[in-house]
Protein backbone atom coordinates (compact mmCIF):
# COMPACT_ATOMS: atom_id res chain seq x y z
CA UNK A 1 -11.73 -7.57 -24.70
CA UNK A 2 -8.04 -8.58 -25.41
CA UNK A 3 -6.61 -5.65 -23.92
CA UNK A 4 -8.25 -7.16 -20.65
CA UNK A 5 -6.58 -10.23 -21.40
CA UNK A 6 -3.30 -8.54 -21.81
CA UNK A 7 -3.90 -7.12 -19.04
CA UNK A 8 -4.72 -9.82 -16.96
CA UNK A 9 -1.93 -12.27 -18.24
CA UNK A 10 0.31 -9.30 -17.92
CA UNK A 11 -0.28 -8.83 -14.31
CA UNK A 12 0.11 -12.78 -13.96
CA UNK A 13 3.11 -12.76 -15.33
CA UNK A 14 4.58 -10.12 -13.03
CA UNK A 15 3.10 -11.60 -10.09
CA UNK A 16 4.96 -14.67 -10.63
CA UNK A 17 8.20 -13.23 -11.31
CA UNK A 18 7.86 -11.72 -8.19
CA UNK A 19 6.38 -15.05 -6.70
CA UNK A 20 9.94 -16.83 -8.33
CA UNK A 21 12.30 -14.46 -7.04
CA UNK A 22 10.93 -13.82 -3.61
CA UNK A 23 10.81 -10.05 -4.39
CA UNK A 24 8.19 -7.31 -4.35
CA UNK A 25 7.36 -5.43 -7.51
CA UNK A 26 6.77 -1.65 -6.29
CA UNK A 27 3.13 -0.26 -7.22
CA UNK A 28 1.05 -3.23 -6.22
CA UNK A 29 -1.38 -4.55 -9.20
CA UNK A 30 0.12 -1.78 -11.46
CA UNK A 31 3.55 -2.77 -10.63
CA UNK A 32 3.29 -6.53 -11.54
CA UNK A 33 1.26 -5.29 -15.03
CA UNK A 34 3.70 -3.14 -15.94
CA UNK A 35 6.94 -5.66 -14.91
CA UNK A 36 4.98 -8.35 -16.81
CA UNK A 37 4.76 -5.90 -20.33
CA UNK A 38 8.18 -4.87 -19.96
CA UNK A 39 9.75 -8.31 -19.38
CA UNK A 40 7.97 -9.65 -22.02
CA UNK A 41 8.91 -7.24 -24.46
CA UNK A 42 12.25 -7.88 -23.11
CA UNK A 43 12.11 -11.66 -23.17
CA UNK A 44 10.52 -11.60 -26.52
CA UNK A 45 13.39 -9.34 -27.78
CA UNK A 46 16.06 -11.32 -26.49
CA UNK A 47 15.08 -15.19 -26.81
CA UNK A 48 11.94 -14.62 -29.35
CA UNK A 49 8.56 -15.63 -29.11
CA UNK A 50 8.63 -19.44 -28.16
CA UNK A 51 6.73 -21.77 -26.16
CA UNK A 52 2.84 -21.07 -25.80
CA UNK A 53 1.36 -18.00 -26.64
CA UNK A 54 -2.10 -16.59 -24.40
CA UNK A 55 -3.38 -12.97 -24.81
CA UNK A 56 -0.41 -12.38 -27.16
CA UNK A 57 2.62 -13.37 -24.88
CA UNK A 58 4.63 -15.85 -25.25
CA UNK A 59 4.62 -16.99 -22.21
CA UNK A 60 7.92 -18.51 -21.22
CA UNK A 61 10.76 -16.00 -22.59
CA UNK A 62 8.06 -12.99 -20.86
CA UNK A 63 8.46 -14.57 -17.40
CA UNK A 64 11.98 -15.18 -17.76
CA UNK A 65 12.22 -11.48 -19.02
CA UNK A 66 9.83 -10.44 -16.20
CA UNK A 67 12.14 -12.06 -13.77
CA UNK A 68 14.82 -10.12 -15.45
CA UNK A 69 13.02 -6.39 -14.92
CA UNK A 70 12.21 -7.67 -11.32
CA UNK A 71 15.79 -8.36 -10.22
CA UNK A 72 16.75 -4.75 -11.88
CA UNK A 73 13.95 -2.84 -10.29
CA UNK A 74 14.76 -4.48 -6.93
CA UNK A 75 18.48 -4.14 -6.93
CA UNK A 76 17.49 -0.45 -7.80
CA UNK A 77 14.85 0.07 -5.13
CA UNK A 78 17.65 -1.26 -2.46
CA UNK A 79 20.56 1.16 -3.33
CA UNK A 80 18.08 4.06 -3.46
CA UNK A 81 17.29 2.89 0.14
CA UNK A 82 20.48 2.26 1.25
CA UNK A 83 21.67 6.06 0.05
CA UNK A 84 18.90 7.62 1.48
């Protein structure tokens, strides 16, 4: 049952990042899960696990690391456009 969690609060938190910075995550559902476990792994390596914690995430420093791997993956998605 927690891996549901994680996976719920993990899609969440991608969602929003994309919700914040007015950008798409590629991949739908999967896309925000996976944007929301790898920015807060990132945000958890780089400012630590602070604020509150649900399903395992610390919430604040994974949406601010979420909004990170956004920004990347969409300034990546654009030049691949713009050089096809």
């Amino acid at each position: 049952m927690s891996f549901l969690w994680a996976l719920i609060i993990g899609g969440i938190i991608g969602w929003l990042a994309g919700v914040i910075t007015g950008r798409d995550v590629p991949g739908g559902i999967i896309g925000n899960i996976i944007a929301g476990f790898v920015g807060a792994w990132l945000g958890g390596l780089v400012l630590g696990d602070w604020g509150p914690t649900v399903a395992g995430f610390a919430i604040l420093p994974a949406i601010i690391g979420a909004i990170v791997v956004v920004l990347i993956v969409s300034a990546i998605m654009r030049g691949m456009r713009r050089n096809a």
